[in-house]
N, C-alpha and C. Protein backbone atom coordinates (compact mmCIF):
# COMPACT_ATOMS: atom_id res chain seq x y z
N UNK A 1 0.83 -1.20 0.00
CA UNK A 1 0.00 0.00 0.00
C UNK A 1 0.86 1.25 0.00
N UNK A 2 0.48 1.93 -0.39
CA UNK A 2 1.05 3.18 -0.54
C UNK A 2 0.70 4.12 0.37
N UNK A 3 1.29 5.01 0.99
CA UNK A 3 1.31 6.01 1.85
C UNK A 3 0.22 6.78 1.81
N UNK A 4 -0.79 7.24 2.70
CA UNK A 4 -2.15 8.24 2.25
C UNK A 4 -1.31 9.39 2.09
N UNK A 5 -1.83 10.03 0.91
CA UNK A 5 -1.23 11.29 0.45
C UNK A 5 -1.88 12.36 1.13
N UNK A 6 -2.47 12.22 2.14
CA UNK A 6 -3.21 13.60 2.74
C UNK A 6 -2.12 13.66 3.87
N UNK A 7 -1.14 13.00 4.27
CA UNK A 7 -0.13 13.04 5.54
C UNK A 7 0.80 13.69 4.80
N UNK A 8 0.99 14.96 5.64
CA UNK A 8 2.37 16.15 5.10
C UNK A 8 3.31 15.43 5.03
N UNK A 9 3.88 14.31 5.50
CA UNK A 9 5.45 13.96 6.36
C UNK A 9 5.09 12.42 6.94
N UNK A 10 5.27 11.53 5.98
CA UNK A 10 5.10 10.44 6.65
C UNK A 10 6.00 9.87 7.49
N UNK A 11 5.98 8.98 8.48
CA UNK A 11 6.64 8.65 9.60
C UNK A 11 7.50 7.74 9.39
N UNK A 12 7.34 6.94 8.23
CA UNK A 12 8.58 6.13 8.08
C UNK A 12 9.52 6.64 7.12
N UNK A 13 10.56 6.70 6.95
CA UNK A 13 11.64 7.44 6.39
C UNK A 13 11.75 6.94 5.23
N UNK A 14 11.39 5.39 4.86
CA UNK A 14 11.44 4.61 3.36
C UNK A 14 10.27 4.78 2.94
N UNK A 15 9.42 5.95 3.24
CA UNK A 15 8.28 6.31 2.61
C UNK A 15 7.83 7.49 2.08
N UNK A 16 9.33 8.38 1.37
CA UNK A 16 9.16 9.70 1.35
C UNK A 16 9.42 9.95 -0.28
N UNK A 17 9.68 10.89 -0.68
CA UNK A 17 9.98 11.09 -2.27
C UNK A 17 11.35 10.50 -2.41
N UNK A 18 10.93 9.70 -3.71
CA UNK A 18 11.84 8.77 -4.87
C UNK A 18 12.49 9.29 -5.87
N UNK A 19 13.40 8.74 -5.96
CA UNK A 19 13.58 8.62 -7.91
C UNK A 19 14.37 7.77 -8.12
N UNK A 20 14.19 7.48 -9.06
CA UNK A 20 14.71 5.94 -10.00
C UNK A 20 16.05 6.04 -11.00
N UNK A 21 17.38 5.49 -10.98
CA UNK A 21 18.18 5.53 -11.79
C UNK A 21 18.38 3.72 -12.44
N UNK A 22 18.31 3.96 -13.33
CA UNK A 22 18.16 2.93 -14.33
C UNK A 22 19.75 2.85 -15.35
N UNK A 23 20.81 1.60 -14.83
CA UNK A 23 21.72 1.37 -15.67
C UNK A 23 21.09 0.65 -16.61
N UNK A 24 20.37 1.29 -18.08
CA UNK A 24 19.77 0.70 -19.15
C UNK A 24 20.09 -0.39 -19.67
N UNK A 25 21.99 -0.01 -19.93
CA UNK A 25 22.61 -0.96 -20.72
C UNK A 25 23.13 -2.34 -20.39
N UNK A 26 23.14 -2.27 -18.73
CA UNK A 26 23.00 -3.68 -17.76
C UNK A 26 21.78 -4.52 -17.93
N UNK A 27 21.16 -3.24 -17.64
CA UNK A 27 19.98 -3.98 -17.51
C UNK A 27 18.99 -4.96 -18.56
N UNK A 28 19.64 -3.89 -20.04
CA UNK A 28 18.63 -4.83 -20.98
C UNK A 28 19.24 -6.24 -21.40
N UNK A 29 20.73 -5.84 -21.32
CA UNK A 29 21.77 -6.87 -21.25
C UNK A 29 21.01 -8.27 -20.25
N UNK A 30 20.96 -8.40 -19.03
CA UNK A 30 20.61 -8.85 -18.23
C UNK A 30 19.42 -9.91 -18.24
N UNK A 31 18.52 -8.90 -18.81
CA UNK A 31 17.03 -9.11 -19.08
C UNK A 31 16.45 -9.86 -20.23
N UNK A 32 17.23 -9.87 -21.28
CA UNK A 32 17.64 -10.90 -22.26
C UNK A 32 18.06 -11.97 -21.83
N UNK A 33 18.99 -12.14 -21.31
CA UNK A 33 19.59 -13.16 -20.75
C UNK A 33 18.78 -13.97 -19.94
N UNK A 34 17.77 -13.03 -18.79
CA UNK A 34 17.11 -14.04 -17.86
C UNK A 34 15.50 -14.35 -18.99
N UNK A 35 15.59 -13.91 -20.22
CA UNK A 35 13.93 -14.24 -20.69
C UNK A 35 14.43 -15.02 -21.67
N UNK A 36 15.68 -15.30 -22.07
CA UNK A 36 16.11 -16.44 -23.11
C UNK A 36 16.73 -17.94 -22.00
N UNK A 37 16.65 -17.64 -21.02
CA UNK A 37 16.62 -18.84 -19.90
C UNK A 37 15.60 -19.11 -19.34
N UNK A 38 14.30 -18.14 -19.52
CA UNK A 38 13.10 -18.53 -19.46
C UNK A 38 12.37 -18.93 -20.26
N UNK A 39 12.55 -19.17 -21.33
CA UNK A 39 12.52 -19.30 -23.07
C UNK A 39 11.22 -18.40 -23.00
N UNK A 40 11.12 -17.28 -23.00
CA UNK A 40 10.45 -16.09 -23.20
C UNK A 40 10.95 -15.24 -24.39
N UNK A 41 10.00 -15.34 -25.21
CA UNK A 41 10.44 -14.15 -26.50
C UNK A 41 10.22 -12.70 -26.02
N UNK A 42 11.39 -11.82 -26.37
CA UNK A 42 10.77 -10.83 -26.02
C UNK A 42 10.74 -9.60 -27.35
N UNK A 43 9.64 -9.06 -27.63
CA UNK A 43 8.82 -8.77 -28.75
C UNK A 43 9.68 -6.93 -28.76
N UNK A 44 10.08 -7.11 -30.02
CA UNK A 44 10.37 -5.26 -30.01
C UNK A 44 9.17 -4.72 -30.18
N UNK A 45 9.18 -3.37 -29.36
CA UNK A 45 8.21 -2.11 -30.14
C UNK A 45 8.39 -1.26 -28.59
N UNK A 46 7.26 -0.82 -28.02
CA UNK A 46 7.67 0.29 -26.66
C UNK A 46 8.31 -0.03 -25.90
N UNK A 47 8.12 -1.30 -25.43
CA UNK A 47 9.16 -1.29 -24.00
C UNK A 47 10.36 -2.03 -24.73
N UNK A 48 10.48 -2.13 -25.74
CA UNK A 48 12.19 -3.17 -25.97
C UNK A 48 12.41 -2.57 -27.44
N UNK A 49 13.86 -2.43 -27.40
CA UNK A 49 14.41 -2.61 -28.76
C UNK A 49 16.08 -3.38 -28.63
N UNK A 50 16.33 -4.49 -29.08
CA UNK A 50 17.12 -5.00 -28.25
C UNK A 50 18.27 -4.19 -27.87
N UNK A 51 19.26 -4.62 -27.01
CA UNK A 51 20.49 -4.28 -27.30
C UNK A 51 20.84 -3.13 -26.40
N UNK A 52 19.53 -2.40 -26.70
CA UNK A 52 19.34 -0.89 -26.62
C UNK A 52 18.60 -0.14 -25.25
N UNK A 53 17.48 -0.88 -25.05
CA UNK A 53 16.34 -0.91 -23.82
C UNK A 53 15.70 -1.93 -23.61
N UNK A 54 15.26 -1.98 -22.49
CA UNK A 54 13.83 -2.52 -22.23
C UNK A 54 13.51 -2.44 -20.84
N UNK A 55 11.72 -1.93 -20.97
CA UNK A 55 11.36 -2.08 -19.68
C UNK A 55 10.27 -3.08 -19.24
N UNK A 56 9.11 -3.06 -18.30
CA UNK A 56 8.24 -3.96 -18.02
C UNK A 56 7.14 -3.27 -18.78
N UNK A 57 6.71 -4.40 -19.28
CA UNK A 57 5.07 -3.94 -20.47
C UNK A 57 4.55 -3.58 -19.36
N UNK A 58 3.19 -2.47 -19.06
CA UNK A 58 2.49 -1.85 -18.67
C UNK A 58 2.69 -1.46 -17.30
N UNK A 59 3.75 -1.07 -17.01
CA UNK A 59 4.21 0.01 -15.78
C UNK A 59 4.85 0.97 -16.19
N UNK A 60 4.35 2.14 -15.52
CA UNK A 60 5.14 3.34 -15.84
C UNK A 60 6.36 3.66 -15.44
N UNK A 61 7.19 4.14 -16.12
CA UNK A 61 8.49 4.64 -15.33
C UNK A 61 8.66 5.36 -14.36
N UNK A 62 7.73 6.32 -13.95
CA UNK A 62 7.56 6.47 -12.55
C UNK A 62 6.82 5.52 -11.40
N UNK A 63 5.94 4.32 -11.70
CA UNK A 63 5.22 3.31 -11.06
C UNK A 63 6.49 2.99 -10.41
N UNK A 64 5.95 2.54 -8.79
CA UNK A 64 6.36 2.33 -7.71
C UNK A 64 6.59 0.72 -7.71
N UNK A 65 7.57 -0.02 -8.18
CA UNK A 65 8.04 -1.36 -8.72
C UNK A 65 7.82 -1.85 -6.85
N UNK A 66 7.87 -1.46 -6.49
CA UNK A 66 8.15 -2.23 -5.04
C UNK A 66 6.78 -1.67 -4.19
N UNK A 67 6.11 -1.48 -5.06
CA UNK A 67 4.53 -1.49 -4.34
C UNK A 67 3.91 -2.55 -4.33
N UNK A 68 4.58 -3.37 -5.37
CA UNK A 68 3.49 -4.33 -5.60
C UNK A 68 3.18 -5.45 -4.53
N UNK A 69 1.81 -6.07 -4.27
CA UNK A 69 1.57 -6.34 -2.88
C UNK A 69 2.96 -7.92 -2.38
N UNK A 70 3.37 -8.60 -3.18
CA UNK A 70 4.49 -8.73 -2.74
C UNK A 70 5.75 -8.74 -2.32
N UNK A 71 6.09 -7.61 -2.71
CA UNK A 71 7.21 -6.61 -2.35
C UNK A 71 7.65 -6.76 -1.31
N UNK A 72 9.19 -6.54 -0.96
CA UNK A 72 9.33 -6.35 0.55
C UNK A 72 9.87 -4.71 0.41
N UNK A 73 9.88 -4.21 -0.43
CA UNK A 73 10.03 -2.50 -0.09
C UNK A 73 8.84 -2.10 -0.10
N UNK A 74 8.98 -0.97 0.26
CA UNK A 74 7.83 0.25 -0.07
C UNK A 74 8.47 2.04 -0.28
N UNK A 75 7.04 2.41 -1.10
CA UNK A 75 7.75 4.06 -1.07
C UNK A 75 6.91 4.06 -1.43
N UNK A 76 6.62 5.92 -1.89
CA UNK A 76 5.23 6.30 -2.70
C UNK A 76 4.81 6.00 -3.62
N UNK A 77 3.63 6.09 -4.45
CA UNK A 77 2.93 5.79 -5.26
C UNK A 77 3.99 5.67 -6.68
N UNK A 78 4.48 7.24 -6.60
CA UNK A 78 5.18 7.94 -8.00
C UNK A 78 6.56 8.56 -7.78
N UNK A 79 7.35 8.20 -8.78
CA UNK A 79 8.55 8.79 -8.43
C UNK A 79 8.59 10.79 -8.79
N UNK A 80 9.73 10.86 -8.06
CA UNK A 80 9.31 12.34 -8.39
C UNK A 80 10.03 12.70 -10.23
N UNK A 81 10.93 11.57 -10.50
CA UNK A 81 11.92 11.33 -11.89
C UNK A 81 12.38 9.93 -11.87
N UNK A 82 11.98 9.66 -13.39
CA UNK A 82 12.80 7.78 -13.29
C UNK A 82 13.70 8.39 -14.72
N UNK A 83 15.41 8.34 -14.05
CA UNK A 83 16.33 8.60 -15.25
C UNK A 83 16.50 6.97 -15.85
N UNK A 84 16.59 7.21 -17.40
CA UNK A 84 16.95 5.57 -17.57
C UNK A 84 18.24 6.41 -18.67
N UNK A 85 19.52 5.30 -18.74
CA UNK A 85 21.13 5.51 -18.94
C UNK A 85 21.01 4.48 -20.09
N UNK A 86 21.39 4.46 -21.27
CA UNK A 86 21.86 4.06 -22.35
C UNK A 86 22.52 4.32 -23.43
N UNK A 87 23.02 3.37 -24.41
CA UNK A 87 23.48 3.77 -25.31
C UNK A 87 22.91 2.82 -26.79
N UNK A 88 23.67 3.31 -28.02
CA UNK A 88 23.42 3.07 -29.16
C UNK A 88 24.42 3.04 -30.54
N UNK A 89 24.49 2.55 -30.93
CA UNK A 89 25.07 2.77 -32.56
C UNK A 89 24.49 3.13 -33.63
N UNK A 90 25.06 4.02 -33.56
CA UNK A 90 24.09 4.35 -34.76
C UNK A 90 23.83 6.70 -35.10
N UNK A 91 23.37 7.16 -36.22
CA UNK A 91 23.71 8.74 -35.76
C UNK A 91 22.66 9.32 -35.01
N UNK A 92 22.77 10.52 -35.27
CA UNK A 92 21.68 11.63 -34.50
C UNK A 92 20.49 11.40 -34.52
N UNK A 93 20.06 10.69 -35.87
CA UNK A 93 18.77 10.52 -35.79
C UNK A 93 18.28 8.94 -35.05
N UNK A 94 19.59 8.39 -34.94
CA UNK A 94 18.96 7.23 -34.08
C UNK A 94 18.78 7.15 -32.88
N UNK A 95 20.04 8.01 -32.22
CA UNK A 95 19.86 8.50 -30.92
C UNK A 95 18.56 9.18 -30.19
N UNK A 96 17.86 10.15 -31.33
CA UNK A 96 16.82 10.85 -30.93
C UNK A 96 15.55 9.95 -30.95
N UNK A 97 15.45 8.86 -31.81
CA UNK A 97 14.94 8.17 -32.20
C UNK A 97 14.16 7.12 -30.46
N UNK A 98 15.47 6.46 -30.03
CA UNK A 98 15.67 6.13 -28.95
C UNK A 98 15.60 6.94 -27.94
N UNK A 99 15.99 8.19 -27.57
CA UNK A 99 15.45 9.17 -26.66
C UNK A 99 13.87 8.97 -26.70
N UNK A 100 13.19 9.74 -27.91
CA UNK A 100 12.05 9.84 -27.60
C UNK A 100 11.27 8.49 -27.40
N UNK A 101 11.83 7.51 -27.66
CA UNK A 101 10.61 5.89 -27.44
C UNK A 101 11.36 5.98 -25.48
N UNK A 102 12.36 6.07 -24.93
CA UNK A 102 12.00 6.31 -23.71
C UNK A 102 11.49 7.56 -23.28
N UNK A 103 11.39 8.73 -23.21
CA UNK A 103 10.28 9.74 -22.96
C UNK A 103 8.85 9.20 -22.88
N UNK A 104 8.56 8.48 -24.31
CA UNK A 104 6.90 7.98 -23.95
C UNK A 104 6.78 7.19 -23.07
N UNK A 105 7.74 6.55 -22.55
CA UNK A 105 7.58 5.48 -21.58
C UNK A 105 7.58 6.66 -20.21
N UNK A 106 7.80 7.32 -20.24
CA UNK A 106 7.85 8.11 -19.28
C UNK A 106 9.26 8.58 -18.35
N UNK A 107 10.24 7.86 -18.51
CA UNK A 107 11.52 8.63 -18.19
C UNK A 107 12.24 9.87 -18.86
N UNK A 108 13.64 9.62 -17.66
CA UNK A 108 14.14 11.26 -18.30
C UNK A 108 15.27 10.22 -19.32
N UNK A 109 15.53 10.40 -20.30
CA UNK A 109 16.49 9.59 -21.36
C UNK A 109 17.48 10.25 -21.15
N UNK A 110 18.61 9.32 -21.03
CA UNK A 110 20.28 9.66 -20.94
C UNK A 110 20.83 8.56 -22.35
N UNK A 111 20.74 9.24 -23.47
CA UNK A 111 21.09 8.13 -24.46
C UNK A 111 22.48 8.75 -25.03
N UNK A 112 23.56 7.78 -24.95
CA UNK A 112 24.34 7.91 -25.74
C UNK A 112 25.16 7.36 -26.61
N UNK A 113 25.85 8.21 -27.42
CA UNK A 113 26.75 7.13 -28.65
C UNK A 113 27.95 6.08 -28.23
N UNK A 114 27.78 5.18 -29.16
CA UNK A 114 28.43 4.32 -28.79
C UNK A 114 28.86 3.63 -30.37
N UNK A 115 30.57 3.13 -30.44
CA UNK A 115 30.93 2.99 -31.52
C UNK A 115 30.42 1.27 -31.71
N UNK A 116 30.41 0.82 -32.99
CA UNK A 116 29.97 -0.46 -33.07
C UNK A 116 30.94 -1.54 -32.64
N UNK A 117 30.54 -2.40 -32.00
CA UNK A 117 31.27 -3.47 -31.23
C UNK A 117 31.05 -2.96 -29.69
N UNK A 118 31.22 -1.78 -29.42
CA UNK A 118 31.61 -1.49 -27.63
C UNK A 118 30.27 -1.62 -27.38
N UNK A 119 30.80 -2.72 -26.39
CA UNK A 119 29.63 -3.12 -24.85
C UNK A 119 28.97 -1.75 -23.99
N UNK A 120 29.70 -0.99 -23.44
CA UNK A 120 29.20 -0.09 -22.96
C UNK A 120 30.09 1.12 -23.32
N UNK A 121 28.87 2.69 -23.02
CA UNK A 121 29.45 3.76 -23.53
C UNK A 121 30.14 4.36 -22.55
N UNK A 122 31.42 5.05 -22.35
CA UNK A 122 31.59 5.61 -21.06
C UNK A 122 30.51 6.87 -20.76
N UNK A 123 29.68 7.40 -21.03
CA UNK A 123 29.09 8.19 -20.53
C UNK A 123 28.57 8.26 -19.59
N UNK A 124 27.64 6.81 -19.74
CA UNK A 124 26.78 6.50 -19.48
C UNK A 124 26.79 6.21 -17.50
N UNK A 125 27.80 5.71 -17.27
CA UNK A 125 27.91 5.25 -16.17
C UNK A 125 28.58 6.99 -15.48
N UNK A 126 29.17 7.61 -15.53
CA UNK A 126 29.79 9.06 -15.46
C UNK A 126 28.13 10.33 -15.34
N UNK A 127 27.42 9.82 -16.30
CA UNK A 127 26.31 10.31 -16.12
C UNK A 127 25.29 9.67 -15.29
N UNK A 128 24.82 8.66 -14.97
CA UNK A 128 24.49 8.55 -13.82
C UNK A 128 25.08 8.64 -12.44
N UNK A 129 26.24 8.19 -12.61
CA UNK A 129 26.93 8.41 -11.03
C UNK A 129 26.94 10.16 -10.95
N UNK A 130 26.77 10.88 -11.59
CA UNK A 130 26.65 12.15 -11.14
C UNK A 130 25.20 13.10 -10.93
N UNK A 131 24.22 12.10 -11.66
CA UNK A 131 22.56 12.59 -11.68
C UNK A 131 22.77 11.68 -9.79
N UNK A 132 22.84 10.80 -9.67
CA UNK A 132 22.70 10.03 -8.76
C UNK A 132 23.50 10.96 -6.98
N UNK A 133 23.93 11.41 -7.23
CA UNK A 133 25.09 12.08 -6.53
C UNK A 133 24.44 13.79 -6.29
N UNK A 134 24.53 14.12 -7.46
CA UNK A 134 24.15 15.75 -7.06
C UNK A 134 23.02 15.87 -6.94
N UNK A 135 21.52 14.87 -7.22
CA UNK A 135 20.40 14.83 -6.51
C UNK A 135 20.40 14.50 -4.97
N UNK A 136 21.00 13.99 -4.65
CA UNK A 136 21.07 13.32 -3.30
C UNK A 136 21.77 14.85 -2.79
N UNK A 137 22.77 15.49 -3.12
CA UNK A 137 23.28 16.15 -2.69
C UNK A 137 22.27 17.55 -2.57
N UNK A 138 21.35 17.46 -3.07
CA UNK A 138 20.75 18.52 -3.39
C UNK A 138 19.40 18.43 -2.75
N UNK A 139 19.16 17.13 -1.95
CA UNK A 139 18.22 16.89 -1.38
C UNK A 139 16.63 16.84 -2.11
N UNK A 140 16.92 16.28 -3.43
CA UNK A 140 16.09 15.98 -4.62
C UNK A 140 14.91 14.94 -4.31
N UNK A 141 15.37 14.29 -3.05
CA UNK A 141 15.21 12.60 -3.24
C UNK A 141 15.31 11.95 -1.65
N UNK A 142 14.56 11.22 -0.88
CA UNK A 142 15.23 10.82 0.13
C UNK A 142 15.30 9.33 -0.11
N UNK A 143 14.59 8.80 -1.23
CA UNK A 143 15.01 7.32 -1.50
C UNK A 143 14.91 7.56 -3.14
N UNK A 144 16.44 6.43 -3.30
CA UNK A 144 16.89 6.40 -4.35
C UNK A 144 16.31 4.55 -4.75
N UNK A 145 15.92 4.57 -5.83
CA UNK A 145 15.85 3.28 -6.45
C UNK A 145 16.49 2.54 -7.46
N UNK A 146 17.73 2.10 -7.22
CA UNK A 146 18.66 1.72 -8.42
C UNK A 146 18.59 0.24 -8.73
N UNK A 147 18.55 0.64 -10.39
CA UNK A 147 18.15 -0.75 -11.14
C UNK A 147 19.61 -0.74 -11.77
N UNK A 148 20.68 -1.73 -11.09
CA UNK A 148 22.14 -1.81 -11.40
C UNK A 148 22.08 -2.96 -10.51
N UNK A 149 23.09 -3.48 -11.44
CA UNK A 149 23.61 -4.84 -11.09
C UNK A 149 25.38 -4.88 -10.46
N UNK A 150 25.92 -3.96 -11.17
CA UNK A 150 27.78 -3.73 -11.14
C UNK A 150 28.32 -3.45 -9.44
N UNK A 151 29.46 -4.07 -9.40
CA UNK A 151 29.92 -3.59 -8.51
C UNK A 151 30.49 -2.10 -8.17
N UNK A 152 30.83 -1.81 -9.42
CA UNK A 152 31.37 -0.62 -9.43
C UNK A 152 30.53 0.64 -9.00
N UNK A 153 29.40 0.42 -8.53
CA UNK A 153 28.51 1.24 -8.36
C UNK A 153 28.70 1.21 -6.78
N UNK A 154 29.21 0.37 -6.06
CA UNK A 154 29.60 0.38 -4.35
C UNK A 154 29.91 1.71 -3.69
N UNK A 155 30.59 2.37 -4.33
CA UNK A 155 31.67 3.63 -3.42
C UNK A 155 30.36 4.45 -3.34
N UNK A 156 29.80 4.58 -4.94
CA UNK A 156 28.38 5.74 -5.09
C UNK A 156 27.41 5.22 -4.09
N UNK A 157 26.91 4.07 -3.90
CA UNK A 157 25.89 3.72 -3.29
C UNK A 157 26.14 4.13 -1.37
N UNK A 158 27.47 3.78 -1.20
CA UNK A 158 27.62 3.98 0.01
C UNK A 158 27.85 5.40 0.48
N UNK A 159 28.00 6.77 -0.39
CA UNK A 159 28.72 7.54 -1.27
C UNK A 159 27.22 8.05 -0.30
N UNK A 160 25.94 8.08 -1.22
CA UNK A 160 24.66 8.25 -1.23
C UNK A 160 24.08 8.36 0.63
N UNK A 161 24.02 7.25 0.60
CA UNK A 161 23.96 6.43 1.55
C UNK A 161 24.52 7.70 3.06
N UNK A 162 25.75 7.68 2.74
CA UNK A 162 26.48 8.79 4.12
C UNK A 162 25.76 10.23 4.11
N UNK A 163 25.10 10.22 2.75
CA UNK A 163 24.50 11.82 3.03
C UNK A 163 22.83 11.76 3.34
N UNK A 164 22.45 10.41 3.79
CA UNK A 164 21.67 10.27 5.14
C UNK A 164 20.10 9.61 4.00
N UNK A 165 20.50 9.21 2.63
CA UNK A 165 19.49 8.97 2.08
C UNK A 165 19.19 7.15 2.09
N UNK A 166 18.04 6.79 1.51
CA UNK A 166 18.03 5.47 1.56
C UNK A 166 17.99 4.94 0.28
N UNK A 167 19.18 4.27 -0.20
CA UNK A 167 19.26 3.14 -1.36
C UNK A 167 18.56 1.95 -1.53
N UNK A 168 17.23 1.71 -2.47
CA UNK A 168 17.21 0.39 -2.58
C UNK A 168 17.37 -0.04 -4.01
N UNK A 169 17.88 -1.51 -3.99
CA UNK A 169 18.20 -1.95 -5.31
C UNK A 169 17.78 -2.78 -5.52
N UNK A 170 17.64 -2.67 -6.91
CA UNK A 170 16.24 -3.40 -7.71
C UNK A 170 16.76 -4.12 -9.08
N UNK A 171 17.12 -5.72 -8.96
CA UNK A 171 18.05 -6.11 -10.39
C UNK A 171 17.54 -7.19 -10.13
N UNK A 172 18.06 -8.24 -11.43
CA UNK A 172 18.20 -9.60 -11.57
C UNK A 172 18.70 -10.11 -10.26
N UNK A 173 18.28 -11.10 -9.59
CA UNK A 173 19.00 -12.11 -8.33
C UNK A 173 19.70 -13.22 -9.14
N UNK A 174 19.59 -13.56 -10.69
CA UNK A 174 19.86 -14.85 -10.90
C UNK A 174 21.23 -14.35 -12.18
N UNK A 175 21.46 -13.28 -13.10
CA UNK A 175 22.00 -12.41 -13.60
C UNK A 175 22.72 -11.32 -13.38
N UNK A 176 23.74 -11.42 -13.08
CA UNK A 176 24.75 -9.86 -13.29
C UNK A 176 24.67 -9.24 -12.05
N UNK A 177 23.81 -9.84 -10.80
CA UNK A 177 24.13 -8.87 -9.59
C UNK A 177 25.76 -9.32 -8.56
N UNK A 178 26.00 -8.34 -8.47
CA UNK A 178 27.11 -8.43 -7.33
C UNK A 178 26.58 -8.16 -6.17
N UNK A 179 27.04 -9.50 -5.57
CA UNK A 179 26.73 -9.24 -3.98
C UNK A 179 26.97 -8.36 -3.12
N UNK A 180 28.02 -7.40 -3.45
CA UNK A 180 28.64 -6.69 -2.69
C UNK A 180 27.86 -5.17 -2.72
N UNK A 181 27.00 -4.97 -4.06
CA UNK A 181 26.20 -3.85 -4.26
C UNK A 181 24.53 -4.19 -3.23
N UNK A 182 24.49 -5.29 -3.16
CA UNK A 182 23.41 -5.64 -3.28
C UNK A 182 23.34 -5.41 -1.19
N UNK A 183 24.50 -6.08 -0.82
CA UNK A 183 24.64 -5.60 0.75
C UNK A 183 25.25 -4.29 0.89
N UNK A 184 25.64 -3.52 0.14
CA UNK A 184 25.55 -1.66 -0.04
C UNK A 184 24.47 -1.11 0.35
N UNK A 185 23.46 -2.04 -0.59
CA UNK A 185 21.79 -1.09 -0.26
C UNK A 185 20.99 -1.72 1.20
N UNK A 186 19.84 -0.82 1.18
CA UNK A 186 19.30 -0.68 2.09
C UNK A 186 18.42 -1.96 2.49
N UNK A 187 18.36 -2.17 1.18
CA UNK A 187 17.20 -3.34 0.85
C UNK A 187 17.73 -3.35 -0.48
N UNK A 188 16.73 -4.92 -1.15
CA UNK A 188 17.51 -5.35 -2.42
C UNK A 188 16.14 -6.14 -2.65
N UNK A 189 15.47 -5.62 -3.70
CA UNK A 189 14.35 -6.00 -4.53
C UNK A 189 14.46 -7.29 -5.59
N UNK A 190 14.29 -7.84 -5.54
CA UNK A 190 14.48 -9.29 -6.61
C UNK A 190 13.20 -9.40 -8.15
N UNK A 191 14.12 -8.58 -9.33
CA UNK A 191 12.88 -8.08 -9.89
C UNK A 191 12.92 -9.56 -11.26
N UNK A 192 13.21 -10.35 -10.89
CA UNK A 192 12.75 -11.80 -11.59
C UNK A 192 11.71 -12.21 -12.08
N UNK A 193 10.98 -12.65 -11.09
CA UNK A 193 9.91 -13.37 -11.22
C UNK A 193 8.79 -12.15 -11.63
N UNK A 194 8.83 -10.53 -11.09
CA UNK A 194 7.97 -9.75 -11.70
C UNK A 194 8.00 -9.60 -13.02
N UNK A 195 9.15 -9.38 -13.64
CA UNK A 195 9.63 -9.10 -14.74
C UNK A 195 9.76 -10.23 -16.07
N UNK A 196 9.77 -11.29 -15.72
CA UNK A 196 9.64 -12.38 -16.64
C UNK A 196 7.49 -12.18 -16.48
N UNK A 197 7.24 -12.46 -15.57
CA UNK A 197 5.46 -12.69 -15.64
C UNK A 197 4.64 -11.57 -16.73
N UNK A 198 5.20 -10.07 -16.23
CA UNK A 198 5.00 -9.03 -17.08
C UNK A 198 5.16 -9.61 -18.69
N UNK A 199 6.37 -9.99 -19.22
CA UNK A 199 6.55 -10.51 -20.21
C UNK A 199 5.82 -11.35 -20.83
N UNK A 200 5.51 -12.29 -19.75
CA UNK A 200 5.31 -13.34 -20.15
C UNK A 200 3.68 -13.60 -20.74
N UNK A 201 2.59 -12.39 -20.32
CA UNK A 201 1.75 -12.26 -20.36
C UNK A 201 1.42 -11.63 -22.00
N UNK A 202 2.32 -10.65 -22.21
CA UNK A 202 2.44 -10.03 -23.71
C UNK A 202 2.71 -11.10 -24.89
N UNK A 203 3.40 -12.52 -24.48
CA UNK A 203 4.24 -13.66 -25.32
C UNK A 203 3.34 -14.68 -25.82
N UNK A 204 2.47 -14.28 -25.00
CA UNK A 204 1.04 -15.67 -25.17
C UNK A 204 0.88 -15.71 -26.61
C-alpha cells in the first residue's frame, strides 16, 4: 500500500519522495539473458528494442516497482523522476529516435553514442553516477531506487547512503548482480519473477 497522500510527512523514512536511476545498458543486457533462460520471446516495439532498452510492459516509469503487494520494499505511489542511462550505434537521428521511445515510456532519457562493437558507452555510467550524486546532494530525493547490477557502483551507493538517504536496489538475483552492491543497499528487490510474468503475459 502506498502512503495516504493527505499526511504532510510520513513517519517512516522509506516512505518519502523517490527517484529511479536505471543502468539501461546492464539492464537490458541482463534481461535478455534471464527471458532467453526462461525461453520467453521478447517482442520489439515500446518497451524493448534489443540491445538498446527494455522495460516492463504496462508500468510506468515512474510506477512504484516495489509497491506491488508482494514486495518487501515500499515508497510512494510515484517517483518524483525515473532517469533511464543508455546507449546506441548508430547517428543523430537514431539516438533521438531512442530518446524519444523512452520519454513515452515516461523517463528522463540519458542516451548515448556508442561505436559499433563497444559493450558499454563511457558516458553513461559518469552520467548517472553524477545525476545520482548531485540529486542526493541537493536533497532531490530521500530514496533512491537503483536498477544496477555492477559492482562498481559500491563507493556511489555507500557515497549516497552517508548523506543520510536510503538506497534500494532493484536487479536480476539470478543475472549480473554483485553481492557486494546488493549488501551496499538498504534493501535489495528481486525483480525476476515480476519481470519475466510481465513478459510473459504479452508472449502468449
Amino acid at each position: 500500500m502506498a502512503p495516504d497522500s493527505s499526511l504532510p510527512w510520513p513517519s517512516d523514512p522509506h516512505l518519502r519522495r523517490w527517484m529511479m536511476f536505471i543502468d539501461g545498458e546492464n539492464f537490458t543486457l541482463r534481461a535478455q539473458e534471464v527471458a532467453q533462460a526462461a525461453d520467453i520471446k521478447l517482442t520489439e516495439g515500446e518497451s524493448y528494442q534489443r540491445d538498446t532498452f527494455i522495460w516492463i510492459p504496462g508500468v510506468k516509469a515512474t510506477q512504484a516497482l516495489t509497491n506491488q503487494a508482494d514486495a518487501p520494499l515500499q515508497v510512494q505511489s510515484h517517483a518524483i523522476r525515473s532517469f533511464y542511462y543508455t546507449s546506441v550505434v548508430g547517428d543523430e537521428l537514431r539516438i533521438a529516435g531512442v530518446t524519444e521511445a523512452l520519454w513515452k515510456l515516461g523517463f528522463q532519457p540519458e542516451v548515448y553514442k556508442k561505436a559499433k562493437g563497444q559493450v558499454k558507452a563511457k558516458g553513461v555510467d559518469i552520467a548517472l553516477s553524477k545525476d545520482f550524486l548531485s540529486n542526493a546532494f541537493l536533497h532531490n530525493y530521500d530514496v533512491a531506487v537503483f536498477v544496477a547490477g555492477d559492482g562498481d557502483y559500491v563507493p556511489l551507493v555507500k557515497e549516497v547512503k552517508r548523506l543520510g538517504k536510503v538506497v534500494y536496489v532493484a536487479f536480476f538475483s539470478k543475472s549480473g548482480l554483485n553481492p557486494d552492491l546488493r549488501l551496499a543497499s538498504d534493501m535489495f528487490f528481486a525483480m525476476d519473477e515480476f519481470f519475466l510474468d510481465r513478459w510473459k503475459q504479452i508472449s502468449k
